[in-house]
Protein backbone atom coordinates (compact mmCIF):
# COMPACT_ATOMS: atom_id res chain seq x y z
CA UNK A 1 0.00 0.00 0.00
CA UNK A 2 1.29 3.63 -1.03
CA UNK A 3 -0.73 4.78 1.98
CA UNK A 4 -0.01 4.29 5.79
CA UNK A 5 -1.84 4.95 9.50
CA UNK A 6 -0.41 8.83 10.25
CA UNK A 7 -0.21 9.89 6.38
CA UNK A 8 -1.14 13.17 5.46
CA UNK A 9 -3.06 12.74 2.13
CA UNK A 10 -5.55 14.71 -0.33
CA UNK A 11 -8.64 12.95 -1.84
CA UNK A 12 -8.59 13.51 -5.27
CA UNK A 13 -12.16 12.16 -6.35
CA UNK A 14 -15.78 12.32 -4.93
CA UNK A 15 -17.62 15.15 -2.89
CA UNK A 16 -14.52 15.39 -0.44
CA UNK A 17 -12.39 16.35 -3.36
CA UNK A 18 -9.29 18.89 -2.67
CA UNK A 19 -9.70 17.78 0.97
CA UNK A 20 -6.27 16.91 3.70
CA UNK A 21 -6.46 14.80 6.63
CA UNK A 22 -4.65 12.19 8.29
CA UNK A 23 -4.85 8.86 7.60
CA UNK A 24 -6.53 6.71 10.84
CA UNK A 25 -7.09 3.50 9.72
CA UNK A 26 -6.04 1.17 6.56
CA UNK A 27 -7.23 -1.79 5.51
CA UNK A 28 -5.23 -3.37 2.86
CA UNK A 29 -7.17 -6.66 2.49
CA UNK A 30 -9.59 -4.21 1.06
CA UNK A 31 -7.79 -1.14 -0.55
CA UNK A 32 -9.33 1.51 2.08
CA UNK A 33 -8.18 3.74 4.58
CA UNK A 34 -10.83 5.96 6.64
CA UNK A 35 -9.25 9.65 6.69
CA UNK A 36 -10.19 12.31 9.50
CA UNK A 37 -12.41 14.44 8.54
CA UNK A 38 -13.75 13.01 5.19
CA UNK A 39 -16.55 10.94 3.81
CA UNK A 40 -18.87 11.72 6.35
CA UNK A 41 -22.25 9.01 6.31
CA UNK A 42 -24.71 8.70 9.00
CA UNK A 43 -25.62 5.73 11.33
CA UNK A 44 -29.01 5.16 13.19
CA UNK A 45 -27.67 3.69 16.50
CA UNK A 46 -30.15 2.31 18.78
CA UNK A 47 -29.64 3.07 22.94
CA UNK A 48 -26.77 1.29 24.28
CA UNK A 49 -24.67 1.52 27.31
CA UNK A 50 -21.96 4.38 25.44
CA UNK A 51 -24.76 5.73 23.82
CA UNK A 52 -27.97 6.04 26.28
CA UNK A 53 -30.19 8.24 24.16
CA UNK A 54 -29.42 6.66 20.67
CA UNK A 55 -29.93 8.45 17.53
CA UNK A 56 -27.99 9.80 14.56
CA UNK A 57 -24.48 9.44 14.57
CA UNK A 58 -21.72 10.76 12.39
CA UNK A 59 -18.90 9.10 11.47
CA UNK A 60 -15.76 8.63 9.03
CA UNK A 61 -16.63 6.02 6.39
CA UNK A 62 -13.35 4.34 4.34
CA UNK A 63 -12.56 5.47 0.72
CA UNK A 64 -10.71 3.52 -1.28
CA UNK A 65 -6.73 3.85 -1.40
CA UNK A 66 -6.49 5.15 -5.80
CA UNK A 67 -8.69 8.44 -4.64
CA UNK A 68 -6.20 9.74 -2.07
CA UNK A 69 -2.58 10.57 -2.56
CA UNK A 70 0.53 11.09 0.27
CA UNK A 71 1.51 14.91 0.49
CA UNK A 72 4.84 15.43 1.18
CA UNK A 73 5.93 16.99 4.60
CA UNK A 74 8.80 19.61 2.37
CA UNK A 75 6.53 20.81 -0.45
CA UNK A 76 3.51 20.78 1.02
CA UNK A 77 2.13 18.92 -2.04
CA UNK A 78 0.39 15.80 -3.26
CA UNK A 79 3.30 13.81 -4.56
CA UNK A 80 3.65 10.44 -5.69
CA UNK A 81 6.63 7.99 -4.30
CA UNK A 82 9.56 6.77 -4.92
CA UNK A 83 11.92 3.96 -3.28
CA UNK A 84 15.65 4.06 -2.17
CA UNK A 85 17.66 1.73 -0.45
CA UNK A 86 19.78 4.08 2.41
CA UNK A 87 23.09 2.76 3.26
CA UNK A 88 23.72 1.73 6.47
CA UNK A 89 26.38 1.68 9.12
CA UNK A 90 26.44 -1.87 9.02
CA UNK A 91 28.43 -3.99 6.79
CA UNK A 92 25.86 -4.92 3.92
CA UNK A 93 22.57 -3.59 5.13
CA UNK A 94 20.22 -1.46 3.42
CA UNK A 95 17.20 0.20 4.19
CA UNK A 96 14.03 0.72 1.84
CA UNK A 97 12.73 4.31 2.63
CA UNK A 98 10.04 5.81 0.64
CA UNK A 99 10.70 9.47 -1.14
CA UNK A 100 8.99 12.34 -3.12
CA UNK A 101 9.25 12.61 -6.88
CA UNK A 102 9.17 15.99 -6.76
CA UNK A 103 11.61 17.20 -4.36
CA UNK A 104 13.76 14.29 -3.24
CA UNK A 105 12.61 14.53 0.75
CA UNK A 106 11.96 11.35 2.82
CA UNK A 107 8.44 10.87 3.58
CA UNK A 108 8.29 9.55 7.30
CA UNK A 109 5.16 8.48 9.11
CA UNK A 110 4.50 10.18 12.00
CA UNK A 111 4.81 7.52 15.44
């Protein structure tokens, strides 16, 4: 998956279009992440212990993982990825980082 939990991405298709947020969940058995903030629906939950009164609920629905793209912490834009392999101290090891195409920066998720 090009997307991971603590992204920062833009949806590029649907009513949410243009829209940032940061990535809370993925599912990659599926192809969808749920984003903060977008895609909106509303659930009819019925009284329950968390929620005594019940009613309408709002919540973040997922979107599928080709409609959003990473934006890169430098440029402040919606960038695709790259791969390099960083050298390491150690003798022989590398290290698969991922990278912006447009301005060479690392893109690092957030702990």
């Amino acid at each position: 998956m090009h997307v991971k939990r603590g992204h920062q991405v833009v949806v590029l298709s649907g009513e949410d279009r243009g829209k940032r947020g940061k990535v809370l969940k993925v599912s990659p058995d599926k192809n969808r992440v749920i984003v903060e903030g977008i895609n909106f629906i509303s659930r009819h939950m019925r009284p329950s212990a968390s929620l005594p009164q019940g009613g309408i609920v709002k919540k973040e629905a997922p979107i599928h993982t080709s409609n959003v793209m990473v934006v890169c912490p430098k440029c402040n834009e919606p960038t695709r990825q790259a791969f390099k392999f960083m050298k390491e101290d150690k003798k022989h090891s590398r290290r698969k980082t991922r990278v912006c195409k447009k301005c060479g920066e690392m893109i690092e998720v957030a702990p």
